[in-house]
Protein backbone atom coordinates (compact mmCIF):
# COMPACT_ATOMS: atom_id res chain seq x y z
CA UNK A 1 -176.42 9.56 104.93
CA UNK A 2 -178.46 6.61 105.27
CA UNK A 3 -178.85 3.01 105.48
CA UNK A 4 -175.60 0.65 105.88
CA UNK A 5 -172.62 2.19 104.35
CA UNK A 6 -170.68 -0.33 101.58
CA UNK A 7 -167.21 -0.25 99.97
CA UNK A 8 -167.32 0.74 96.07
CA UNK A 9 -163.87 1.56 95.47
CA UNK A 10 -159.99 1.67 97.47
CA UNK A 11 -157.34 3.70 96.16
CA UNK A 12 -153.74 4.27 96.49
CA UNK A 13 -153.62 7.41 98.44
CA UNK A 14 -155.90 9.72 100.02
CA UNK A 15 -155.96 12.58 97.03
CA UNK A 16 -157.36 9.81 94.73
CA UNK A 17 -159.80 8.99 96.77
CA UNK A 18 -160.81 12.24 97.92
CA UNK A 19 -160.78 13.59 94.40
CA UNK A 20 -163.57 10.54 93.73
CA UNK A 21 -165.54 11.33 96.91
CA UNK A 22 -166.18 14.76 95.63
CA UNK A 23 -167.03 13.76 91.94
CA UNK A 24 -169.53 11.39 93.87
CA UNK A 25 -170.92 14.35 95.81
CA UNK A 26 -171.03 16.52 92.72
CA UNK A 27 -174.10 14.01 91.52
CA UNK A 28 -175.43 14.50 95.03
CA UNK A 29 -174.40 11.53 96.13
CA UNK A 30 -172.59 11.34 99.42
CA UNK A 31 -169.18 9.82 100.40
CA UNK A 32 -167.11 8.98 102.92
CA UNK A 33 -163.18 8.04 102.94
CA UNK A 34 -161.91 5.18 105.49
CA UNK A 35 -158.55 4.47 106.28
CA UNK A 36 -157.13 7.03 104.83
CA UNK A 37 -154.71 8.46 108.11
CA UNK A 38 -152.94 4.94 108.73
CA UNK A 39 -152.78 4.56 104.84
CA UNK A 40 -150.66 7.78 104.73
CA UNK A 41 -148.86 7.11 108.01
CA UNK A 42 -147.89 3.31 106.60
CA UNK A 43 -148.09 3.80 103.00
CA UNK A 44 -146.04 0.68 101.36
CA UNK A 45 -146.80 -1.60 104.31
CA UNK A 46 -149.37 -4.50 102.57
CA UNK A 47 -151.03 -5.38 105.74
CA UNK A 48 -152.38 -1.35 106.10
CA UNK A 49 -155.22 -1.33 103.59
CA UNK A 50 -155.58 2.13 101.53
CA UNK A 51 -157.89 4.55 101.48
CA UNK A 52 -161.42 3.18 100.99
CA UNK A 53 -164.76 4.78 99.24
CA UNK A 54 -167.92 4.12 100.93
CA UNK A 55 -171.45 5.34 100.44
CA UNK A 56 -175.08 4.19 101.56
CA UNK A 57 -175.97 0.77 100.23
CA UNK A 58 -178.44 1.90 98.09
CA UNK A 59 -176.07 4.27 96.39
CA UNK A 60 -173.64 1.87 95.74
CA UNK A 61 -173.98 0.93 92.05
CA UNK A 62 -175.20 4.47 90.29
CA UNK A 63 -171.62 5.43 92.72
CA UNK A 64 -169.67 2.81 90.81
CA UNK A 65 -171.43 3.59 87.70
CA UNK A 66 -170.53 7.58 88.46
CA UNK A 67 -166.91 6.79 88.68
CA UNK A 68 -166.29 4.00 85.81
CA UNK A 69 -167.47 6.89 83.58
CA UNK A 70 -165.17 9.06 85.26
CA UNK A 71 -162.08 7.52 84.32
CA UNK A 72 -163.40 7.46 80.47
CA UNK A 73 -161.31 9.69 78.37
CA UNK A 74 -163.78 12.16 76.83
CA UNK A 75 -164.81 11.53 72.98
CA UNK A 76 -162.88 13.31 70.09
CA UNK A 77 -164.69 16.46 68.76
CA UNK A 78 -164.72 15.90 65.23
């Protein structure tokens, strides 16, 4: 991975996040999850910040674009 890694996304819990990771990496684009052990450890605590998506800085907005059509619903066959 290179370049400066940036924040596109922070989730609830680790399986959402690591669920989006590998749809990332599944367009060859890879991911890394943050903060995901003290997020599990702490979960409900505000100050512990969730699980957090990063990928190279240059990745960053086909990434975001990669996952906003993710949560789409797919269209009707008609």
């Amino acid at each position: 991975m290179d370049g400066k890694l940036v924040k596109i996304a922070e989730f609830n819990n680790y399986i959402e996040a690591d669920l989006a990771r590998q749809t990332l990496e599944d367009f060859g684009i890879k991911a890394v999850v943050t903060g995901d052990n003290a997020s599990n450890i702490y979960a409900g605590i505000s100050a512990i910040e969730g699980p957090v998506l990063q990928v190279s800085e240059d990745k960053a907005d086909e990434a975001r674009q990669i996952l906003d059509e993710a949560k789409e619903p797919p269209l009707e066959k008609q």
